[in-house]
Each structure stands twice: as C-alpha cells, then as structure tokens.
C-alpha atoms as a PDB file:
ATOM      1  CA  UNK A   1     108.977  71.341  68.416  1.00  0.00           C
ATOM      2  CA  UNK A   2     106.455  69.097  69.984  1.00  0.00           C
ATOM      3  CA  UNK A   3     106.861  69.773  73.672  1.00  0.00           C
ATOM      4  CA  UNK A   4     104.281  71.544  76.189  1.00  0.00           C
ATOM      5  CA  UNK A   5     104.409  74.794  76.925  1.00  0.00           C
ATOM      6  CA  UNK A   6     103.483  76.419  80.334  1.00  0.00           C
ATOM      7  CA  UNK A   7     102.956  80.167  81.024  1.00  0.00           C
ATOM      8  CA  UNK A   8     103.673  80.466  85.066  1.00  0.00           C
ATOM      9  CA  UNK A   9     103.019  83.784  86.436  1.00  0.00           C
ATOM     10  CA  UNK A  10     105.926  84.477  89.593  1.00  0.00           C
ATOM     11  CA  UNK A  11     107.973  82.088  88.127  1.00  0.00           C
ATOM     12  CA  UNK A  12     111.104  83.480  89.543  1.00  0.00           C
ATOM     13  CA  UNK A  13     110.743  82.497  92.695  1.00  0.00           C
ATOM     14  CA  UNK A  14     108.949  80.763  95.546  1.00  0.00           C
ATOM     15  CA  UNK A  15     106.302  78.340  94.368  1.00  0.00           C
ATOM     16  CA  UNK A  16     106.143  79.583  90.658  1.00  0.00           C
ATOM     17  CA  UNK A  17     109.949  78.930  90.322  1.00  0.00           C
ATOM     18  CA  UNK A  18     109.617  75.535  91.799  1.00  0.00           C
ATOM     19  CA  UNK A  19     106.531  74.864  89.582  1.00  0.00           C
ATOM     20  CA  UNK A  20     108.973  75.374  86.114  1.00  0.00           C
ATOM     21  CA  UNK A  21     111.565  73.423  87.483  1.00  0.00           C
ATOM     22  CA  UNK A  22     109.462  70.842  87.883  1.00  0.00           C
ATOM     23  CA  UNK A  23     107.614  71.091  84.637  1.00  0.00           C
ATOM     24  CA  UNK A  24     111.346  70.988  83.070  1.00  0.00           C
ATOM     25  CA  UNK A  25     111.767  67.455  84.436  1.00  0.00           C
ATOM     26  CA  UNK A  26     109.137  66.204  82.760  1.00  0.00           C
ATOM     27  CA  UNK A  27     109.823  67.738  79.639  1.00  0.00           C
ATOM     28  CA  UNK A  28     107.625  70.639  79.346  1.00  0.00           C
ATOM     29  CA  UNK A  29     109.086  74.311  78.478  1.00  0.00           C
ATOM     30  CA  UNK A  30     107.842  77.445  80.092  1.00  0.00           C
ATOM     31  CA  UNK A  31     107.305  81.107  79.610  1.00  0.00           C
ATOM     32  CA  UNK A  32     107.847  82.484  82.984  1.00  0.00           C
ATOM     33  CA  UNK A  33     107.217  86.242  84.178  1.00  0.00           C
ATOM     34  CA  UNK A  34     108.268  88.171  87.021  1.00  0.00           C
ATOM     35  CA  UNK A  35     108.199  91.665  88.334  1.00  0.00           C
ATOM     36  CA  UNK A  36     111.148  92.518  89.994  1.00  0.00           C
ATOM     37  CA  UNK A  37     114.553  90.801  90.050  1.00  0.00           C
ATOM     38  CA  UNK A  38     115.162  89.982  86.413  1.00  0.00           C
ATOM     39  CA  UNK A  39     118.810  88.101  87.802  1.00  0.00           C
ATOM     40  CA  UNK A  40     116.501  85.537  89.655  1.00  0.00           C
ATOM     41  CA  UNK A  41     114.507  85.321  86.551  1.00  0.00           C
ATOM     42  CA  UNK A  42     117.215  84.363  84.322  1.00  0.00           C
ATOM     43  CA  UNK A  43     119.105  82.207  86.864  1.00  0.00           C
ATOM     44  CA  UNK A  44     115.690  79.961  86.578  1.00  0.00           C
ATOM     45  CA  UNK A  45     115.974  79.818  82.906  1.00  0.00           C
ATOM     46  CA  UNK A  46     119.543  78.878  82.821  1.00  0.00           C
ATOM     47  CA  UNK A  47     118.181  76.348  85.051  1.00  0.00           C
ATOM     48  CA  UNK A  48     115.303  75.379  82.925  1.00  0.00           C
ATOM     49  CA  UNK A  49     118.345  74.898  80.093  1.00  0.00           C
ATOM     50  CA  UNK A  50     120.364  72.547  81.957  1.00  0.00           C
ATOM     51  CA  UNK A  51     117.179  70.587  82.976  1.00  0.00           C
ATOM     52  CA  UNK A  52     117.098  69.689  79.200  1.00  0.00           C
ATOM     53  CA  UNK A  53     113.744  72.165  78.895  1.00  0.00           C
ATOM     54  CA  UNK A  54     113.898  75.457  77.579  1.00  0.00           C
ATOM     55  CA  UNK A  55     112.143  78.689  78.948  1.00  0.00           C
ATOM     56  CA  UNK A  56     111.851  82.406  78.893  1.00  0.00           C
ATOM     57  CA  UNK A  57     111.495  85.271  80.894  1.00  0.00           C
ATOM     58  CA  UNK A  58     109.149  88.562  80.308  1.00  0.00           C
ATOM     59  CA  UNK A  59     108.359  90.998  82.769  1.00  0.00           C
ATOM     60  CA  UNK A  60     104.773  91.599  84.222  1.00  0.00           C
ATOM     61  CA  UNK A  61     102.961  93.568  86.751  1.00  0.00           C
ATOM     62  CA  UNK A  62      99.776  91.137  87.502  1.00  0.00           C
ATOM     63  CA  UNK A  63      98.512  94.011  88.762  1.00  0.00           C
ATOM     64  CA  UNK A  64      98.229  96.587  85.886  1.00  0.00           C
ATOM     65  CA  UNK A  65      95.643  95.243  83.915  1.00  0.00           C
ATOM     66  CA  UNK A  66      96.012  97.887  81.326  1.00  0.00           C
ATOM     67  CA  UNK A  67      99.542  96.192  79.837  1.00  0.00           C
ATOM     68  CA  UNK A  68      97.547  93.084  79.346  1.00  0.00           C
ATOM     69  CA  UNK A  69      97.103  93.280  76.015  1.00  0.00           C
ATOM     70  CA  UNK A  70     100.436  94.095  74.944  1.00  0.00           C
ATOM     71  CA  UNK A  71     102.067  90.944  77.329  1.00  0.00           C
ATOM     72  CA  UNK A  72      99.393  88.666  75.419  1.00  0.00           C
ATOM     73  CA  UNK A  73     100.974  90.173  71.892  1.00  0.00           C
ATOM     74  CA  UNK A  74     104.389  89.557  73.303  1.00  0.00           C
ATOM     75  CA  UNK A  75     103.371  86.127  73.926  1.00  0.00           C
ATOM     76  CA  UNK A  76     101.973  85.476  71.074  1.00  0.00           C
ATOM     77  CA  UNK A  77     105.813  86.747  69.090  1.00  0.00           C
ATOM     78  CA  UNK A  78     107.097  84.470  71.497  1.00  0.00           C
ATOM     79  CA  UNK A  79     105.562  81.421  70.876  1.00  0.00           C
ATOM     80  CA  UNK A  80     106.127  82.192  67.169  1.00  0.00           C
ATOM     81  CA  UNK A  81     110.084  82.683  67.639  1.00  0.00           C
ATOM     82  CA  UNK A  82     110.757  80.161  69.976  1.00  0.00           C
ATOM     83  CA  UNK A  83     108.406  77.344  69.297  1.00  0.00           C
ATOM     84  CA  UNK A  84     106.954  78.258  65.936  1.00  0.00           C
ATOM     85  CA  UNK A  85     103.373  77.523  67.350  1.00  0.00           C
ATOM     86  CA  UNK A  86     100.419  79.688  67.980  1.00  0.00           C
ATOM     87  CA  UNK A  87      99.065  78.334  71.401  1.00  0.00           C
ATOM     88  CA  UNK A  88     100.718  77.372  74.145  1.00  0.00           C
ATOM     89  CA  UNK A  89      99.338  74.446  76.963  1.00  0.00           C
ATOM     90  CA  UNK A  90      99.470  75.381  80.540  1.00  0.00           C
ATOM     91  CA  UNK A  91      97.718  78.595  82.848  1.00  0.00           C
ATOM     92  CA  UNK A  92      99.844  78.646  85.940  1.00  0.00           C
ATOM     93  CA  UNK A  93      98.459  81.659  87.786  1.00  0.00           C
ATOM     94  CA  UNK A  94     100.781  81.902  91.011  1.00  0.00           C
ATOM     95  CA  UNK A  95     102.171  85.289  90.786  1.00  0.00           C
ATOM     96  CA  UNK A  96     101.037  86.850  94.690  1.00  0.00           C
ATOM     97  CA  UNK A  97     101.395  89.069  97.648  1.00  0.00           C
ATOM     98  CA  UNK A  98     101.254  88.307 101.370  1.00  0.00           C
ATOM     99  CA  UNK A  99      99.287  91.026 103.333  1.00  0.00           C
ATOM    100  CA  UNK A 100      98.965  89.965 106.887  1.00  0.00           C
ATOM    101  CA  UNK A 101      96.322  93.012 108.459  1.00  0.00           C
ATOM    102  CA  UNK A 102      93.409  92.245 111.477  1.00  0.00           C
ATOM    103  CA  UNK A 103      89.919  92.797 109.794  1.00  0.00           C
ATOM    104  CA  UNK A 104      89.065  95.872 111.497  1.00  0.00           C
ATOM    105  CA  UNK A 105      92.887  97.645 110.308  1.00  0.00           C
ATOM    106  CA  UNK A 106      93.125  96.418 106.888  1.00  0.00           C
ATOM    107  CA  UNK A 107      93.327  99.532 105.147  1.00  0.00           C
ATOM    108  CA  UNK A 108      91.141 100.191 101.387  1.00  0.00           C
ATOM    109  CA  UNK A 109      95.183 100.479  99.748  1.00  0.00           C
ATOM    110  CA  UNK A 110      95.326  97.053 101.375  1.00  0.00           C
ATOM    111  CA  UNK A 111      92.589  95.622 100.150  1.00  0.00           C
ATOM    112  CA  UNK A 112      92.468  96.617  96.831  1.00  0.00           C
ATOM    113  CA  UNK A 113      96.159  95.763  96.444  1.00  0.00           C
ATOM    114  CA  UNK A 114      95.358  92.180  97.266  1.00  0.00           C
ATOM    115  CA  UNK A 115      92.270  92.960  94.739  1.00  0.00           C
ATOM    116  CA  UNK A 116      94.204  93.968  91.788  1.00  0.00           C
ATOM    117  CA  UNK A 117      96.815  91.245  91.907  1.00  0.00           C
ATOM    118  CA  UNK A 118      95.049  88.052  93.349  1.00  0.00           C
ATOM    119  CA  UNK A 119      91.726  88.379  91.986  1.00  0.00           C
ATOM    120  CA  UNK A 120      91.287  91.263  88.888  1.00  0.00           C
ATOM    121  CA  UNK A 121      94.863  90.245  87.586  1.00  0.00           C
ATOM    122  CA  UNK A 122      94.211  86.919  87.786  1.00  0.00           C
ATOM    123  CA  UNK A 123      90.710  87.262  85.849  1.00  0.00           C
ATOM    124  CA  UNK A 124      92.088  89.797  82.986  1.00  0.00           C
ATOM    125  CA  UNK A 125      94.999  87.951  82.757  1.00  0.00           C
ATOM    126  CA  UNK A 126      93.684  84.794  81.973  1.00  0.00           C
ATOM    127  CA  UNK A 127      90.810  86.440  79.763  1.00  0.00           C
ATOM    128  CA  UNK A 128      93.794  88.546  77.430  1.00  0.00           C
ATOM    129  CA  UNK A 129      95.696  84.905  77.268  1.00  0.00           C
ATOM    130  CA  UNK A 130      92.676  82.944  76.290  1.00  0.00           C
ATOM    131  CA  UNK A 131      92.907  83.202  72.882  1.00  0.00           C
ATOM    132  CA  UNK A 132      96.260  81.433  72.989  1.00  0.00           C
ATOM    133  CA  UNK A 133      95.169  78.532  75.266  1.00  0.00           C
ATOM    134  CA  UNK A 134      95.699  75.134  73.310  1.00  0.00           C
ATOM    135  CA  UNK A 135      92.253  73.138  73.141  1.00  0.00           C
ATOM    136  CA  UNK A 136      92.578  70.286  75.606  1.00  0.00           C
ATOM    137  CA  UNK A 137      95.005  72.791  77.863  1.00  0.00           C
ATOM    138  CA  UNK A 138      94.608  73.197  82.074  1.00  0.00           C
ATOM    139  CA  UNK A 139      94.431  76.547  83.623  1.00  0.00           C
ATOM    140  CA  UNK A 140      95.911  75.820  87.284  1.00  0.00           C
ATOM    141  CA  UNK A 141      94.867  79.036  89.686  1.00  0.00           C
ATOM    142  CA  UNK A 142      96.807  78.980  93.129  1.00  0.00           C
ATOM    143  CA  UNK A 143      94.432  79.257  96.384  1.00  0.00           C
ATOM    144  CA  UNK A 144      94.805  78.798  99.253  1.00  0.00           C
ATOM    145  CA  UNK A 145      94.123  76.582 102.757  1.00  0.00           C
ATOM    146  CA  UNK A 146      92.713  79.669 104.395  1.00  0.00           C
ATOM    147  CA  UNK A 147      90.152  79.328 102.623  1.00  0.00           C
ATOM    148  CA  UNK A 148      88.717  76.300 104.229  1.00  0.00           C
ATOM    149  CA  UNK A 149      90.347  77.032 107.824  1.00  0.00           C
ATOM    150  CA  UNK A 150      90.751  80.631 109.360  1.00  0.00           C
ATOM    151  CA  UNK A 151      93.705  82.616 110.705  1.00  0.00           C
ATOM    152  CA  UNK A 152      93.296  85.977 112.042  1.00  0.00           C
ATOM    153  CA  UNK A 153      95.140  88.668 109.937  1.00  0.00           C
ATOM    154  CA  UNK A 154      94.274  86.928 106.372  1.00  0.00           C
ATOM    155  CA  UNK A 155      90.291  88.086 106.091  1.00  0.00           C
ATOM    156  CA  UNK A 156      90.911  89.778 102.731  1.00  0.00           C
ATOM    157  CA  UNK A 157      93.582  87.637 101.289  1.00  0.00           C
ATOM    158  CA  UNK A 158      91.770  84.965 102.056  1.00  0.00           C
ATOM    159  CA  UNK A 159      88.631  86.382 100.714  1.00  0.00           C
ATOM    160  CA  UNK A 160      90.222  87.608  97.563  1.00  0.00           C
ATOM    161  CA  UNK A 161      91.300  83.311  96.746  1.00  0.00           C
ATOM    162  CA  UNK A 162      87.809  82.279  97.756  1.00  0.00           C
ATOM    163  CA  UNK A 163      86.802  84.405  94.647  1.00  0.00           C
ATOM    164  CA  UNK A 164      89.235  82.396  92.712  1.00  0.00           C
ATOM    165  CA  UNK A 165      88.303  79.580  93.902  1.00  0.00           C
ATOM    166  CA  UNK A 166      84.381  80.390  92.705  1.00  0.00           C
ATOM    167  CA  UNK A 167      86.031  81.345  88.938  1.00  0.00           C
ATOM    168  CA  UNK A 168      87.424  78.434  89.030  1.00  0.00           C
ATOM    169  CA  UNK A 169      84.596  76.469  88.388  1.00  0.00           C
ATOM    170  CA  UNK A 170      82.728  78.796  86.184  1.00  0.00           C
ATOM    171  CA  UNK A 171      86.064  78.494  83.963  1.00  0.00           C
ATOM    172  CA  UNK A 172      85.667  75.161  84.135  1.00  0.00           C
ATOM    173  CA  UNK A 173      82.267  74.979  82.912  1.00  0.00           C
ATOM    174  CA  UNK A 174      82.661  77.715  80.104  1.00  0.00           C
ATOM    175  CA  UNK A 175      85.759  76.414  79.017  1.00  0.00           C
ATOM    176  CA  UNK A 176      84.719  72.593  79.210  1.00  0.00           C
ATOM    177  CA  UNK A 177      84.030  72.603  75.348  1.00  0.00           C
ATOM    178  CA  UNK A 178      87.056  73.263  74.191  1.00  0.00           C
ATOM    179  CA  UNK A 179      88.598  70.684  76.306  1.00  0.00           C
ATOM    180  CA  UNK A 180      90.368  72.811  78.704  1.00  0.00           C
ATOM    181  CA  UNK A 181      90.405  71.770  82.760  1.00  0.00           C
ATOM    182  CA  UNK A 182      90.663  74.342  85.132  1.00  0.00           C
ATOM    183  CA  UNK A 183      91.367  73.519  88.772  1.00  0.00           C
ATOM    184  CA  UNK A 184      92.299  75.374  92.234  1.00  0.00           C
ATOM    185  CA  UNK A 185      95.581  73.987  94.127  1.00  0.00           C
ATOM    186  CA  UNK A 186      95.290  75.160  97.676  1.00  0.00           C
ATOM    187  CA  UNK A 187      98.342  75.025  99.412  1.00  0.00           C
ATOM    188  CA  UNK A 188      99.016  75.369 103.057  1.00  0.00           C
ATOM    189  CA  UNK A 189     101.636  77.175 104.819  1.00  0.00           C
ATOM    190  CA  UNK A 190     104.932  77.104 102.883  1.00  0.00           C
ATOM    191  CA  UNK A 191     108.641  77.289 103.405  1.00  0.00           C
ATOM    192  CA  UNK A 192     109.321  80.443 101.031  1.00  0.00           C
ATOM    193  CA  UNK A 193     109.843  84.313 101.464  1.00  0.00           C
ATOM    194  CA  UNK A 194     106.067  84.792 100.805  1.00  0.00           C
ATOM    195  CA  UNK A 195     104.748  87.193 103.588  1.00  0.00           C
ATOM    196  CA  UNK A 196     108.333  88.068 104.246  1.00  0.00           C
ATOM    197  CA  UNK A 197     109.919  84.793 104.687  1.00  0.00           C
ATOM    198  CA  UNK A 198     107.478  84.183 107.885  1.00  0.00           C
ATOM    199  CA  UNK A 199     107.121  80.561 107.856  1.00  0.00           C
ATOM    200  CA  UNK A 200     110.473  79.598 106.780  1.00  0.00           C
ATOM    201  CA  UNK A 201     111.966  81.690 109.348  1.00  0.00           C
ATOM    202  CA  UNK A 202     110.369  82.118 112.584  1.00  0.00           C
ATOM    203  CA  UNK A 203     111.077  78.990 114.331  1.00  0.00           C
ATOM    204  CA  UNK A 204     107.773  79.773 116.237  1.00  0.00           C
ATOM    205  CA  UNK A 205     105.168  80.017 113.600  1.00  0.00           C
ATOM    206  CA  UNK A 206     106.840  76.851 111.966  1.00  0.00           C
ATOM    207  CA  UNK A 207     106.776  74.577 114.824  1.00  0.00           C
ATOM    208  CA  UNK A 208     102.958  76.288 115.335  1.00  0.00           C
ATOM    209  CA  UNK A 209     102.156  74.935 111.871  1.00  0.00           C
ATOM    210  CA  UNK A 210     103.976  71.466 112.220  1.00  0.00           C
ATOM    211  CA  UNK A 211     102.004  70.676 115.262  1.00  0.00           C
ATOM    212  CA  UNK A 212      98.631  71.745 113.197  1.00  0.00           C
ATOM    213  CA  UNK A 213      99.824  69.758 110.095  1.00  0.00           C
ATOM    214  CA  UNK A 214      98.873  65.661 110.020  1.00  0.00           C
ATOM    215  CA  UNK A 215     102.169  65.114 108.411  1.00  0.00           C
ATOM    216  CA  UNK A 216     104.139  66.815 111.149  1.00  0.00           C
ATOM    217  CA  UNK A 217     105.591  69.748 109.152  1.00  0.00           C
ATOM    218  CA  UNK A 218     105.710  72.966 107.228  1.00  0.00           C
ATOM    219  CA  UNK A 219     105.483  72.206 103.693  1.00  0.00           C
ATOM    220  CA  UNK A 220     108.204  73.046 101.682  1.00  0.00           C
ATOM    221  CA  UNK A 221     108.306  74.176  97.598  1.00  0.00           C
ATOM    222  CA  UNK A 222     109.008  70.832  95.836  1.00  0.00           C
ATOM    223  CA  UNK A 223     105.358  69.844  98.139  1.00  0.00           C
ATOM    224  CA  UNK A 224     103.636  72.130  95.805  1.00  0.00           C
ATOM    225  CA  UNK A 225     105.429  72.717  92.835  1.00  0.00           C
ATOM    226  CA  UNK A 226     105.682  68.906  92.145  1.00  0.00           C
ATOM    227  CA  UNK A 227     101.915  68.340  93.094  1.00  0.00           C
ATOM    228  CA  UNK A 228     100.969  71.230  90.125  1.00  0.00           C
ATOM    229  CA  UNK A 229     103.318  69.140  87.557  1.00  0.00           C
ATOM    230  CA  UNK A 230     101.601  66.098  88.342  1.00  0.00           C
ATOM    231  CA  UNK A 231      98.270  67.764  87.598  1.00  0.00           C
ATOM    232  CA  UNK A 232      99.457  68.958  84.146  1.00  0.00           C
ATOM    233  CA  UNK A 233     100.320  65.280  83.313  1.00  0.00           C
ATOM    234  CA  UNK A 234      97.748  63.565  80.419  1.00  0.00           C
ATOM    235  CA  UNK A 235      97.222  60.776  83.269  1.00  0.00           C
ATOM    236  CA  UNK A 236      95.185  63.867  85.147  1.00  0.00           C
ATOM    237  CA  UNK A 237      93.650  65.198  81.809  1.00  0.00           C
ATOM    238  CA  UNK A 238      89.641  64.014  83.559  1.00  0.00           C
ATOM    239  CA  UNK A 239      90.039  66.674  86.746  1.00  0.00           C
ATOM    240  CA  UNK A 240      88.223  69.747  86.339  1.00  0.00           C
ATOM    241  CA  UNK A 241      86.659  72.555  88.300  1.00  0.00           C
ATOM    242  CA  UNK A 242      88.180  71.273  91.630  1.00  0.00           C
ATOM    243  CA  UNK A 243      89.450  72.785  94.801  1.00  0.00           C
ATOM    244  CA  UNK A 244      92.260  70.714  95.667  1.00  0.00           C
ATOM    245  CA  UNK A 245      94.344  71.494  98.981  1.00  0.00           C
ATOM    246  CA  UNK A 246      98.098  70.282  99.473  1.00  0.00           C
ATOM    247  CA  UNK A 247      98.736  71.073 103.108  1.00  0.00           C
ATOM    248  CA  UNK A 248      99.721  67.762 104.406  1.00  0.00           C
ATOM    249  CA  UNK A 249      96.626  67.779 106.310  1.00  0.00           C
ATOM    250  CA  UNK A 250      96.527  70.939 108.056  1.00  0.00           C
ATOM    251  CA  UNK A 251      93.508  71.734 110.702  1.00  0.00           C
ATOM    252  CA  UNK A 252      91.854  68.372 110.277  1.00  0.00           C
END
C-alpha cells in the first residue's frame, strides 16, 4: 500500500477529527488516538472508511509520558498489520486542554496540567515516535494566536504553545537532514467544544471575536483542519520551522 500515513493526536474530535477527515480526501490514511470517548473515535474511522481512506484508533493519555514507549511499539505492530510498512509520514500533534485561569489564580495543578499535555507530552511524544518518522515526513505542532496577541485568563496556556512554538524550530533544524519539515499552525479562536464549547456557544464571546477577526467571523473546523492538509501536500514539501497563524486575521 502506497498511501501516506498520518498519526493525529485528538483525532476524535474538534480540530484533530477535522484534520483526518480532511487528510482522507486527499487520500492519506491515519492513525488517530484519543483519550476518552472511544464511540467518537470509531464513528471517525467509519468515516475515514467511507471517505475511501482507511484509519485506526488507539487510546492515549498525552499526558503520561511513561506509556510512551509502549504506544510507539503499538504503532510500530500497527503499521506492520495494516500497511505492512515500518514508518509512517505525518506528526499531527493537536491533542489539548483549555484552562481559562487569571495569572495571579492559576493554580501549580493548573499549570502543570497544561505542562504535561501541551508541552512535555508533546516533546516525549514526538521523541518516542521519531524513530518511525518517514525521511522527507512533516511534524505539524498546533499553537496558538495567543501567542502573538494577549487575552487575560490564557498566561500559561499560552505560555506553554510559545514553548512549542520555540521546539518547533529547533526540530526543524535537527531534523532538516533527514528531510523532515516541522512547522507551527496557530489557529485563532474556533467553533469547537475546546474550553467547554465557549466560542461556539456564547453568542457574546463569538460576536466579540467576529468583530476582532478581518474576515468578520469565528473560525470554524474545516478553517483549520483543511489549512493542516494543505500543508502536508508535496506542493508545501519547502516550508519548515515556521509559525504560521490561521485566524482570519484576528487583532491586526
């Protein structure tokens, strides 16, 4: 089987699940994990199928770091079973949690919650997969636009993707000789039940953020997911070690 292979973290929902539907238009198959909800996992595989892709589902905490070794050997049975190939192509690390806490109340469980999943997970995680990365692959690590403008109640979130988006380019650079591109997509606010469903449902924030956004609106999944797909295409293959926002032009 000659097809590309994607490994999305929080594929089951939100912006990971849009990100594997989209990669199953254009072809390209997907391991997907989640942590919860195993239904919504496999109602995005059965999904995947009928998209003409194929995909599976494993569970994952992104924030124990000690079962990281064991996921990577579950990938690696994976890939043997399903594709018969050792490596697979795309790093999609989306998998995240929305803590919304004022700088002087964020609490140290706060903070190194955001720690373990957004930033630690994220570095581990890629570091246990690494050795099943495909030469010439793309690591995509989700950011954030709060890290270019700031909103009061995201100072450690916020902080925690800055860090990303500083790995980011040493990724880029270390992994540069075997061909691999590693980039930061920053979206803005969002349309999904991230941070409890916030933007998609209070009618206040979202008109808040439509009057602060150049295009006149809250994004929505398919903004995001779609953008990431593009940026796995070959016609993007010369990109690397970017920060690259999709907000529709928030805060300008």
């Amino acid at each position: 089987m000659n097809s590309k292979i994607a490994l999305v973290t929080g594929g089951n929902r939100g912006l990971g699940q849009n990100t594997v539907l989209h990669l199953a238009r254009r072809g390209v198959d997907s391991i997907m994990t989640y942590r919860n909800h195993s239904s919504e996992a496999e109602a995005v595989v059965d999904e995947v199928e009928r998209l003409g892709a194929h995909a599976v589902a494993l569970p994952l905490d992104v924030a124990d770091h000690s079962t990281f070794a064991d996921f990577a050997a579950r990938v690696e049975a994976l890939l043997q079973k399903h594709w018969q190939r050792e490596r697979f192509d795309f790093l999609v690390n989306n998998a995240g949690i929305g803590v919304h806490a004022g700088f002087a109340d964020t609490t140290e469980a706060q903070f190194d919650q955001l720690l373990n999943v957004h930033f630690k997970g994220v570095f581990f995680l890629t570091q246990a997969l690494l050795p099943l990365i495909a030469d010439g692959g793309r690591i995509v690590n989700l950011s954030t636009g709060l890290t270019r403008f700031a909103l009061p109640g995201y100072a450690a979130y916020a902080a925690m993707k800055g860090a990303i988006e500083v790995l980011t380019r040493y990724l880029a650079k270390e992994l540069g000789p075997r061909g691999i591109a590693v980039n930061a997509v920053a979206p803005g606010a969002i349309e999904t039940d991230f941070g409890g469903g916030v933007v998609r449902d209070n009618s206040q924030i979202n008109a808040f953020i439509a009057a602060q956004t150049a295009l006149g609106r809250a994004g929505v999944p398919d903004d995001i997911g779609g953008f990431i797909a593009a940026l796995l295409a070959d016609d993007h293959r010369w990109i690397s070690g970017q920060r690259i926002e999709v907000s529709g032009g928030m805060f300008l």
